[in-house]
PDB file of N, CA and C in Angstrom:
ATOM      1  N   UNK A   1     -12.688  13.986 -64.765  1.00  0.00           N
ATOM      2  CA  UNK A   1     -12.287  13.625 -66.112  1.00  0.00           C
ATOM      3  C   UNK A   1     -11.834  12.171 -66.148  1.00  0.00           C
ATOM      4  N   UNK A   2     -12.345  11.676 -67.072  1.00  0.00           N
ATOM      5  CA  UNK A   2     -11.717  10.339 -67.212  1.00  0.00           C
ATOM      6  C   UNK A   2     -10.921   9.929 -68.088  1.00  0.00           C
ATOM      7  N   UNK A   3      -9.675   8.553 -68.241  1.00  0.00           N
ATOM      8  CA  UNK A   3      -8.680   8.772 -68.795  1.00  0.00           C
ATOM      9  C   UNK A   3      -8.518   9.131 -70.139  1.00  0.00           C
ATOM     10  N   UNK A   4      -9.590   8.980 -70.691  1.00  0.00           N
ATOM     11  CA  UNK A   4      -9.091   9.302 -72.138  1.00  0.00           C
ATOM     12  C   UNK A   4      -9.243  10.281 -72.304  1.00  0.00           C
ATOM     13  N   UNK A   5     -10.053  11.251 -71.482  1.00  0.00           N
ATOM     14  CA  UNK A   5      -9.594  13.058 -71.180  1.00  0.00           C
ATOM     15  C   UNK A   5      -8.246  13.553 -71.266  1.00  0.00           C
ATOM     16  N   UNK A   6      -7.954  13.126 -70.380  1.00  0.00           N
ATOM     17  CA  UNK A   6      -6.740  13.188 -69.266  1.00  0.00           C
ATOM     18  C   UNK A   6      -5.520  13.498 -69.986  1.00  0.00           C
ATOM     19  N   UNK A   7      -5.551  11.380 -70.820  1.00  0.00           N
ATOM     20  CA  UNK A   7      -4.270  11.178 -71.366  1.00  0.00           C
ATOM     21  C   UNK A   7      -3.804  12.098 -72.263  1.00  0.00           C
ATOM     22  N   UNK A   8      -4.454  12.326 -73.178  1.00  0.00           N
ATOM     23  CA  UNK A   8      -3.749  13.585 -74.227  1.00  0.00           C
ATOM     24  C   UNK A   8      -3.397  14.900 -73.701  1.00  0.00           C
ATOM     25  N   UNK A   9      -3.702  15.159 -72.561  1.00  0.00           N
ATOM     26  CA  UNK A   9      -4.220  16.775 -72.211  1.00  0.00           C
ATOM     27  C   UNK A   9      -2.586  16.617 -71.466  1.00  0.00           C
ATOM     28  N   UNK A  10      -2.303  15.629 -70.731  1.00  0.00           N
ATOM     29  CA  UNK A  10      -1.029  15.776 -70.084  1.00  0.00           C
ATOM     30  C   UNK A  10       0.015  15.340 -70.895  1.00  0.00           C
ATOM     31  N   UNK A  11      -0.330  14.177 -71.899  1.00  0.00           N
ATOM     32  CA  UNK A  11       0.596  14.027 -72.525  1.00  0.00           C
ATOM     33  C   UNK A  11       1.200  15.413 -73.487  1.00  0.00           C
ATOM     34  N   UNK A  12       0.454  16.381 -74.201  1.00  0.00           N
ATOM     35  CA  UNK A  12       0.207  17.502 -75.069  1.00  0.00           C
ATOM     36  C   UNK A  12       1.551  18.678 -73.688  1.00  0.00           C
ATOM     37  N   UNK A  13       1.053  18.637 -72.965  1.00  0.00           N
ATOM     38  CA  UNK A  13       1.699  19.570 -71.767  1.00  0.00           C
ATOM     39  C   UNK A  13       3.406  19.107 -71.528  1.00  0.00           C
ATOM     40  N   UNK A  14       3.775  17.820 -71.801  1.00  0.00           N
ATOM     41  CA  UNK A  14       4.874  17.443 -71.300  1.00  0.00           C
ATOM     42  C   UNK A  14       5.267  17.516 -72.997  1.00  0.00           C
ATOM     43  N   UNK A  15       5.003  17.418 -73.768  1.00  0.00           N
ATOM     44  CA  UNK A  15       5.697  17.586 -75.056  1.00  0.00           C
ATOM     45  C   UNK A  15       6.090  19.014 -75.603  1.00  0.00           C
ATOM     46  N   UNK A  16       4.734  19.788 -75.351  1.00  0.00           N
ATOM     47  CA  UNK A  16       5.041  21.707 -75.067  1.00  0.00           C
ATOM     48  C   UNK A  16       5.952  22.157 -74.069  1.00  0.00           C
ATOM     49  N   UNK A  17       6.375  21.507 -72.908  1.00  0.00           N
ATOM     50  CA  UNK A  17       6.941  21.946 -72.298  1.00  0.00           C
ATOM     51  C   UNK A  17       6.515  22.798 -71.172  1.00  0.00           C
ATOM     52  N   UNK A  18       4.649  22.692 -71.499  1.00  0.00           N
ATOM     53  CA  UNK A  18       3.819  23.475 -70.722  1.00  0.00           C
ATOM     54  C   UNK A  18       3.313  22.544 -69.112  1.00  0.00           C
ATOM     55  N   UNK A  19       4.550  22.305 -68.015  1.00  0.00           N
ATOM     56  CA  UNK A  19       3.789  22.218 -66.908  1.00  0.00           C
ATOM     57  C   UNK A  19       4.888  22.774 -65.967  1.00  0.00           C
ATOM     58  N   UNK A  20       4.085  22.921 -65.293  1.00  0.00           N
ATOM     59  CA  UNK A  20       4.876  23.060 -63.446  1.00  0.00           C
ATOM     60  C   UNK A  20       5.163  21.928 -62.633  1.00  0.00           C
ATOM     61  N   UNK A  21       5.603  21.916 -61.324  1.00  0.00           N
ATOM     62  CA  UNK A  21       5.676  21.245 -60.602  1.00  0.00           C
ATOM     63  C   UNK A  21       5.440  21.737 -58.965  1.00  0.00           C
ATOM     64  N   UNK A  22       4.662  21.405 -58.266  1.00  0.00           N
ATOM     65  CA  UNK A  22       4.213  21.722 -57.239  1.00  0.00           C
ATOM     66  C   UNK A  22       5.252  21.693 -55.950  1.00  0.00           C
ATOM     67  N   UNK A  23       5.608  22.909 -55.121  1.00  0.00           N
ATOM     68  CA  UNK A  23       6.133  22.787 -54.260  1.00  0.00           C
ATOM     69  C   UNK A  23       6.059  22.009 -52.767  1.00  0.00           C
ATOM     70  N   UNK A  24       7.157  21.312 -52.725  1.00  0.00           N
ATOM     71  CA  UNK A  24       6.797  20.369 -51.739  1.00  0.00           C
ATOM     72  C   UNK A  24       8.240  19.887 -51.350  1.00  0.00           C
ATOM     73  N   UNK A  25       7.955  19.015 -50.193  1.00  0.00           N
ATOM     74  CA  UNK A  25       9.151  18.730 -49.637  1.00  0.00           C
ATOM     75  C   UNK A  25       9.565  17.212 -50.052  1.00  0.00           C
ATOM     76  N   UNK A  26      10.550  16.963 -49.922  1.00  0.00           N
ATOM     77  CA  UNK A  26      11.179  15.453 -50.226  1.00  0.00           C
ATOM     78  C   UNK A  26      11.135  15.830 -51.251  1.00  0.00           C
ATOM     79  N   UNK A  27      11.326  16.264 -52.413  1.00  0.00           N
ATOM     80  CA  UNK A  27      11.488  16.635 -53.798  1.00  0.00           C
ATOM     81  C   UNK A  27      12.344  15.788 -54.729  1.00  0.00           C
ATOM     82  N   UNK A  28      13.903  15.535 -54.015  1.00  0.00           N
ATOM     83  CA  UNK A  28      14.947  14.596 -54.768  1.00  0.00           C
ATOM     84  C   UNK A  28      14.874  13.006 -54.628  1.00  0.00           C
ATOM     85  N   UNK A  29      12.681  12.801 -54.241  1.00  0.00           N
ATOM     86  CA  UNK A  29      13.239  11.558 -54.438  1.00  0.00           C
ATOM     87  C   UNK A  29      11.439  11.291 -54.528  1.00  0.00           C
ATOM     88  N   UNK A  30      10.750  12.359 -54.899  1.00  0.00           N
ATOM     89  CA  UNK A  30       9.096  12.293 -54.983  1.00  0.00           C
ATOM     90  C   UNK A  30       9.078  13.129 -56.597  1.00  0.00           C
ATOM     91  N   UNK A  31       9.856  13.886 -56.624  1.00  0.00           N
ATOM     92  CA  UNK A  31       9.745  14.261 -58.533  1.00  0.00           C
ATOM     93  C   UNK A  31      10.782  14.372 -59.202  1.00  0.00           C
ATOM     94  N   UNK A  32      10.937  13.129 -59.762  1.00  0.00           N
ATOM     95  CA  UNK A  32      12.184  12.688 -60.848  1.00  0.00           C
ATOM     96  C   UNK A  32      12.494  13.793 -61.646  1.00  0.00           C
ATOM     97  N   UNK A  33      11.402  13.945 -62.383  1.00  0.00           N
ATOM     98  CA  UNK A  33      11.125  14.871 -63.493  1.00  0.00           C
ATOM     99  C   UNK A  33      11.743  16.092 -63.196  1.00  0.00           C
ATOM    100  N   UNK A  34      10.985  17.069 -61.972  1.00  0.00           N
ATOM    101  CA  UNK A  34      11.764  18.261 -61.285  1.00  0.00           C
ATOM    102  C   UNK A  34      13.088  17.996 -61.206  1.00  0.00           C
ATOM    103  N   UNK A  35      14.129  17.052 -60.710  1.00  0.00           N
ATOM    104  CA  UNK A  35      15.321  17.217 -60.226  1.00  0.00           C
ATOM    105  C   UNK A  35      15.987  16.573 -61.651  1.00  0.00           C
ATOM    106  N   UNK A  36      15.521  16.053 -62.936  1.00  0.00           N
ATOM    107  CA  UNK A  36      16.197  15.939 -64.074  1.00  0.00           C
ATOM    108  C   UNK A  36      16.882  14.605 -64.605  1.00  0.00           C
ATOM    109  N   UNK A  37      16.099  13.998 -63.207  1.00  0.00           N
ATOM    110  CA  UNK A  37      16.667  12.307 -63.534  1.00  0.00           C
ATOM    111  C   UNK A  37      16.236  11.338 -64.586  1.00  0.00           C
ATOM    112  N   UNK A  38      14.438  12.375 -64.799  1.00  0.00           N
ATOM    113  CA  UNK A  38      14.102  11.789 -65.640  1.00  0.00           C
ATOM    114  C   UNK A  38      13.469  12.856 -66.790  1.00  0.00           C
ATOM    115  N   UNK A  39      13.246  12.634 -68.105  1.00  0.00           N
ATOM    116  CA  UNK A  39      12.961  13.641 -69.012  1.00  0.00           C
ATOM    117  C   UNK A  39      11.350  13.381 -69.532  1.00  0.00           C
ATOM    118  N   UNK A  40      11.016  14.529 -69.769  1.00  0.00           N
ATOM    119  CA  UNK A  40       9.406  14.451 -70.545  1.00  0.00           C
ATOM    120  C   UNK A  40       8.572  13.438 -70.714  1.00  0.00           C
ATOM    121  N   UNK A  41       9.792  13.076 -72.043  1.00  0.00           N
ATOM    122  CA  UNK A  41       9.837  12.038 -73.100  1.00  0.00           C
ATOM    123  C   UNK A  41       9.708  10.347 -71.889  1.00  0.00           C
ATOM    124  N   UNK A  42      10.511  10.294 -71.296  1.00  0.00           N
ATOM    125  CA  UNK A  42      10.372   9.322 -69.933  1.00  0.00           C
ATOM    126  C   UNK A  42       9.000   8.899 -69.332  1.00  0.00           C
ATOM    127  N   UNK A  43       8.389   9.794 -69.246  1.00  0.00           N
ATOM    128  CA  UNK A  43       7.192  10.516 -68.537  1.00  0.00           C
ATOM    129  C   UNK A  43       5.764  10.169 -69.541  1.00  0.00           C
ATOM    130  N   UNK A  44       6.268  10.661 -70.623  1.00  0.00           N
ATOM    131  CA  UNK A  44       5.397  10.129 -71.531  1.00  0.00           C
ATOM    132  C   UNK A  44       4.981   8.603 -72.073  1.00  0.00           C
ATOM    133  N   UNK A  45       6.151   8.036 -72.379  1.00  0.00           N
ATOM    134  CA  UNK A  45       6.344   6.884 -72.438  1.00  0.00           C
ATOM    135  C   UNK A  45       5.318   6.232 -71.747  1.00  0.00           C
ATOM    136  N   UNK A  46       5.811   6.654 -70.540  1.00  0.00           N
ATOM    137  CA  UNK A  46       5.037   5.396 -69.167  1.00  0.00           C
ATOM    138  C   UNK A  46       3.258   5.643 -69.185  1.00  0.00           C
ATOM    139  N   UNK A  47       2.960   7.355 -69.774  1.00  0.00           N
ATOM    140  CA  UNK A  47       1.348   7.364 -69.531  1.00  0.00           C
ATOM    141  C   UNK A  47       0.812   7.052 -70.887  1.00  0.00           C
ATOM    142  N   UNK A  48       1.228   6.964 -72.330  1.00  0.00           N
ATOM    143  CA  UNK A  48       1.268   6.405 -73.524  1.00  0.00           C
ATOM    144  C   UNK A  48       0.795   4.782 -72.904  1.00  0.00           C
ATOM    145  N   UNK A  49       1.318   4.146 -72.198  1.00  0.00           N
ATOM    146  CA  UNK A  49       1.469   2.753 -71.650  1.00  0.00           C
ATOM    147  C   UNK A  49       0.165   2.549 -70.757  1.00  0.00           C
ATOM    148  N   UNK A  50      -0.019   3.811 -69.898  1.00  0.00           N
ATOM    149  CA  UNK A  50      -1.052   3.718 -68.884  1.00  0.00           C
ATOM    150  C   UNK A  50      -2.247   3.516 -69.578  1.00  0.00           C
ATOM    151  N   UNK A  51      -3.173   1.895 -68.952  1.00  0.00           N
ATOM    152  CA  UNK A  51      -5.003   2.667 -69.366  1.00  0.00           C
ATOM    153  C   UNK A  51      -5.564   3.236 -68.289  1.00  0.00           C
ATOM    154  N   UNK A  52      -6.820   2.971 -68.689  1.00  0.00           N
ATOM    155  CA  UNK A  52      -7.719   3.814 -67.927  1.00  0.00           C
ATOM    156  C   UNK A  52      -7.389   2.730 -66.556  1.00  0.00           C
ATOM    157  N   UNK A  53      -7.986   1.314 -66.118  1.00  0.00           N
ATOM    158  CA  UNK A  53      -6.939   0.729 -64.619  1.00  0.00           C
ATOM    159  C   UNK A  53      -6.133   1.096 -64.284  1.00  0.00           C
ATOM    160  N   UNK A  54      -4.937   1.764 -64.934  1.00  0.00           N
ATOM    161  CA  UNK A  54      -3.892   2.432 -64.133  1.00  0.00           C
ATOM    162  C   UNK A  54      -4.348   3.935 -63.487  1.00  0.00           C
ATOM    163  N   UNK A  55      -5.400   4.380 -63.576  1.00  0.00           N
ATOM    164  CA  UNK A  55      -5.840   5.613 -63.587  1.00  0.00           C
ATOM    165  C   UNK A  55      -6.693   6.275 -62.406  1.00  0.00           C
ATOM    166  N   UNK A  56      -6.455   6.829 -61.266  1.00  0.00           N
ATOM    167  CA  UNK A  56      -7.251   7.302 -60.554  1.00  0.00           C
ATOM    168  C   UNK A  56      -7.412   8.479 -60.073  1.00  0.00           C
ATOM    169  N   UNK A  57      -8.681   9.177 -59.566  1.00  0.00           N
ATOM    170  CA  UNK A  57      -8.384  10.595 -59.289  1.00  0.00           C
ATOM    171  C   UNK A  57      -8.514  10.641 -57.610  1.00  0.00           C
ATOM    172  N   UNK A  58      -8.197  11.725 -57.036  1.00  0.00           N
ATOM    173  CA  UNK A  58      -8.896  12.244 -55.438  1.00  0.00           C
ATOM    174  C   UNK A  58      -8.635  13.329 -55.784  1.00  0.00           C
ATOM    175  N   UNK A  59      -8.954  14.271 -54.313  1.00  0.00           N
ATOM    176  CA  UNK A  59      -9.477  15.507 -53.726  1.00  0.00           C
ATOM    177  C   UNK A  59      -8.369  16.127 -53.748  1.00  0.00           C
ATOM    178  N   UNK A  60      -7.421  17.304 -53.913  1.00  0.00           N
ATOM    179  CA  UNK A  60      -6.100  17.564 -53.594  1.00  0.00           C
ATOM    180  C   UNK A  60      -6.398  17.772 -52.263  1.00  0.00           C
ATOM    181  N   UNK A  61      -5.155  17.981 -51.160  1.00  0.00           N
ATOM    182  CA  UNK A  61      -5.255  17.763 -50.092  1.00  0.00           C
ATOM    183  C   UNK A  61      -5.576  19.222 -49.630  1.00  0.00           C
ATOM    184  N   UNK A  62      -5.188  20.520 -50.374  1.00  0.00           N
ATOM    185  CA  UNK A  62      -5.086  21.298 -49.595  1.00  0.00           C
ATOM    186  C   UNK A  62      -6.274  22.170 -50.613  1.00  0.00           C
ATOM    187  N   UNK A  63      -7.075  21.582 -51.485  1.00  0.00           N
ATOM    188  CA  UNK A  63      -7.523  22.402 -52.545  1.00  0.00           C
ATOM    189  C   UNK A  63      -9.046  20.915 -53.105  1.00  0.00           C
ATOM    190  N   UNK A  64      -9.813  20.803 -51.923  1.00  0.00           N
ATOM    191  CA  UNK A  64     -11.111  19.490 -52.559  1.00  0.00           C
ATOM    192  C   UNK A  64     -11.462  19.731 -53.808  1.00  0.00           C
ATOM    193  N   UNK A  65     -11.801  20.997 -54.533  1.00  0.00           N
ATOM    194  CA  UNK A  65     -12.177  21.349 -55.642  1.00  0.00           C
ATOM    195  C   UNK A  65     -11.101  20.833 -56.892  1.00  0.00           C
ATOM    196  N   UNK A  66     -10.128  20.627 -56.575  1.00  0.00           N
ATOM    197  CA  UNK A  66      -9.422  20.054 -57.774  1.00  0.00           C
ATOM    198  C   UNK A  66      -8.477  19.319 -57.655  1.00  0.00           C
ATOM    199  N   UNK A  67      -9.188  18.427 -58.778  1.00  0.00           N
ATOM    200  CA  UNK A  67      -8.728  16.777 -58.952  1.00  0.00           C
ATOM    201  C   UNK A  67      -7.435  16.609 -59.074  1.00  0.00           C
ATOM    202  N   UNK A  68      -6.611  15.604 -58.527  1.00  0.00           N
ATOM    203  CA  UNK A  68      -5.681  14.847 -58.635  1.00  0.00           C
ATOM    204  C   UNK A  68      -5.748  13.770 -59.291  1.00  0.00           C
ATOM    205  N   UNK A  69      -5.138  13.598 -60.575  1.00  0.00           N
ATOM    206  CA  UNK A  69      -4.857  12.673 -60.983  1.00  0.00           C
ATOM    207  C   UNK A  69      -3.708  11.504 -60.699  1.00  0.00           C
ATOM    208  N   UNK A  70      -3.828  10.494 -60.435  1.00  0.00           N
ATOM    209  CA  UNK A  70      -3.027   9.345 -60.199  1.00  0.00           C
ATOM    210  C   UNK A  70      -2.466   8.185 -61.320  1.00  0.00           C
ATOM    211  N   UNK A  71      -1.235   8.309 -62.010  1.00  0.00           N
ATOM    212  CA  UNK A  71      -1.309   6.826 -62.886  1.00  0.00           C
ATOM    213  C   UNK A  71      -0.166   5.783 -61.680  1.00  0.00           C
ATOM    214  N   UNK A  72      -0.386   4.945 -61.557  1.00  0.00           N
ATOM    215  CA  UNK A  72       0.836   3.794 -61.456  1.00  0.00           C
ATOM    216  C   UNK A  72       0.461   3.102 -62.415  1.00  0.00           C
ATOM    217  N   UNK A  73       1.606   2.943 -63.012  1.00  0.00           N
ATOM    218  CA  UNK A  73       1.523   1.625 -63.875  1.00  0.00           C
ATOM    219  C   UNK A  73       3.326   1.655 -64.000  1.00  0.00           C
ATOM    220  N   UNK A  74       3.336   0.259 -64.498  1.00  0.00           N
ATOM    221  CA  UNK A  74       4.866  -0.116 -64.297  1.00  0.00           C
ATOM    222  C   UNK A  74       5.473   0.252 -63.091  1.00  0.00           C
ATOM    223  N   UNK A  75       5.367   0.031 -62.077  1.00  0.00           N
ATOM    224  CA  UNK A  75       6.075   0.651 -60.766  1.00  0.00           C
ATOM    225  C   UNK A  75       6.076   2.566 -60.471  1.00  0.00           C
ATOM    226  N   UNK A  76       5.660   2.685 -61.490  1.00  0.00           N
ATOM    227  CA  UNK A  76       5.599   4.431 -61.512  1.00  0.00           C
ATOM    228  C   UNK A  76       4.526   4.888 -60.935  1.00  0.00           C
ATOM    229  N   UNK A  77       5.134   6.195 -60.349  1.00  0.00           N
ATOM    230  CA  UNK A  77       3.923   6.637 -59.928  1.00  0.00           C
ATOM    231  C   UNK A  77       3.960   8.261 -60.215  1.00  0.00           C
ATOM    232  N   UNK A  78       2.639   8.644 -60.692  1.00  0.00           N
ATOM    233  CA  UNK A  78       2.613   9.898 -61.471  1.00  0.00           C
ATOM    234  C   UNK A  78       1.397  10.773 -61.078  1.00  0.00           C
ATOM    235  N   UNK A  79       1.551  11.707 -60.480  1.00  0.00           N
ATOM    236  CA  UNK A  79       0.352  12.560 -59.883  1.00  0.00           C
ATOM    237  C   UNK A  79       0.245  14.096 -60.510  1.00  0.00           C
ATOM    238  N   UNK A  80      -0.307  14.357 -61.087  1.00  0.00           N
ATOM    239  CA  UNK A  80      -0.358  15.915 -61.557  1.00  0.00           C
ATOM    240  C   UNK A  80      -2.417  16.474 -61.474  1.00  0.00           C
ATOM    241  N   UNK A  81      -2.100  17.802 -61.877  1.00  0.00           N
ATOM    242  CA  UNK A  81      -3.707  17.668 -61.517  1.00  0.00           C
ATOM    243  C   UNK A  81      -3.335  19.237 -62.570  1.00  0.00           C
ATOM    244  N   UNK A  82      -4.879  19.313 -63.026  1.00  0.00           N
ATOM    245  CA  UNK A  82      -4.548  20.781 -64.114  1.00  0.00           C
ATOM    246  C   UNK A  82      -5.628  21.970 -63.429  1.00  0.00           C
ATOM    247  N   UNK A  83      -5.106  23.242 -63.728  1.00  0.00           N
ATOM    248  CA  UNK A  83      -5.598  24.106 -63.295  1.00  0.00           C
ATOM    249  C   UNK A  83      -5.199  25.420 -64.495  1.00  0.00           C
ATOM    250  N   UNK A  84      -6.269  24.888 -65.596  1.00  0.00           N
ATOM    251  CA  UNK A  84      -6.507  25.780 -66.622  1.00  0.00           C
ATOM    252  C   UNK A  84      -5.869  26.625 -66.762  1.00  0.00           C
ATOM    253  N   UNK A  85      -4.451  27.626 -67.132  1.00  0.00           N
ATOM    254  CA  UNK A  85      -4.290  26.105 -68.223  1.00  0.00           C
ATOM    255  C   UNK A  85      -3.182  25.510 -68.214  1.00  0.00           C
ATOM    256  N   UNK A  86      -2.833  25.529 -66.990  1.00  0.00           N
ATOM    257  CA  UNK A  86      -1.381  25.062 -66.582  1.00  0.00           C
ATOM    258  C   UNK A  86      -1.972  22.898 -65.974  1.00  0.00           C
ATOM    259  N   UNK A  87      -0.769  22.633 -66.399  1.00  0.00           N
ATOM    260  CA  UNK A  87      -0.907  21.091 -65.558  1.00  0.00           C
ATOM    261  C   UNK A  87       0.380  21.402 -64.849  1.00  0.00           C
ATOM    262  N   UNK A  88       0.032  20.666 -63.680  1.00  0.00           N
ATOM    263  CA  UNK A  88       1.308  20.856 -62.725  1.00  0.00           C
ATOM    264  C   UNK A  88       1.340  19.329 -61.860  1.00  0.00           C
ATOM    265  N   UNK A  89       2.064  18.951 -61.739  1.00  0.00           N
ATOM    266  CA  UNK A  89       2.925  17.616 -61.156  1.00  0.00           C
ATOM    267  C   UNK A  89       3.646  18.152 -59.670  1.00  0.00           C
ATOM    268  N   UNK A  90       2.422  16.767 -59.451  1.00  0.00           N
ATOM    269  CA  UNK A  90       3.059  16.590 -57.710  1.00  0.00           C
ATOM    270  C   UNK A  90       4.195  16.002 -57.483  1.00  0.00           C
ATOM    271  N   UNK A  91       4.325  14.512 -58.263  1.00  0.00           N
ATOM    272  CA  UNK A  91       4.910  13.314 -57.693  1.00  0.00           C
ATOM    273  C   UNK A  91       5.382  12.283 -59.017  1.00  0.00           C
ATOM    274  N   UNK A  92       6.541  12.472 -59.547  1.00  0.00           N
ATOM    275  CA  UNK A  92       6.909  11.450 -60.495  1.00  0.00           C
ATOM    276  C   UNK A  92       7.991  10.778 -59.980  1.00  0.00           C
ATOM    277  N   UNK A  93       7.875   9.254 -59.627  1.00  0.00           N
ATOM    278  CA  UNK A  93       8.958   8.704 -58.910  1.00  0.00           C
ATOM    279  C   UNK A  93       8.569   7.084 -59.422  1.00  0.00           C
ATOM    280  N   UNK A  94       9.650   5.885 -59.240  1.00  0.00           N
ATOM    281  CA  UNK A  94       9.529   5.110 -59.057  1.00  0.00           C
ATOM    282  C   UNK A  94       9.484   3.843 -57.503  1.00  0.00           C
TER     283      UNK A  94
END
């Protein structure tokens, strides 16, 4: 998918309130969002901001079949990947 897929589909998810966050370790300092430092609305902001250059996908590591999405932009870095019909977030940190 490319970003102008993307952008609404995650932005739409963080405003519903509709995502997860993927279990993993280092948590209080790899997903802002999970531990509450940072809010939705935060989150949104920054991919509202993101274009398509800020935008990349890969392979998940433990799952090739589905995409990871990547934004940095502004020092952020934002990884989630969707799995119909949930979006779920790896990595929101600065």
């Amino acid at each position: 998918m490319d970003w102008s897929t993307v952008k609404p589909k995650v932005i739409r998810a963080l405003k519903d309130g509709t995502f997860q966050h993927e279990v993993r370790n280092a948590i209080d300092t790899k997903n802002l969002l999970q531990m509450g430092a940072v809010t939705a609305d935060d989150v949104i902001q920054v991919l509202r901001n993101a274009r398509g250059n800020d935008h990349s996908v890969s392979p998940h590591h433990r799952d090739p079949d589905i995409e990871v999405n990547i934004v940095k932009r502004q020092g952020w870095y934002i990884k989630f990947y969707f799995v119909d019909p949930d979006t779920i977030f790896i990595s929101v940190h600065q």
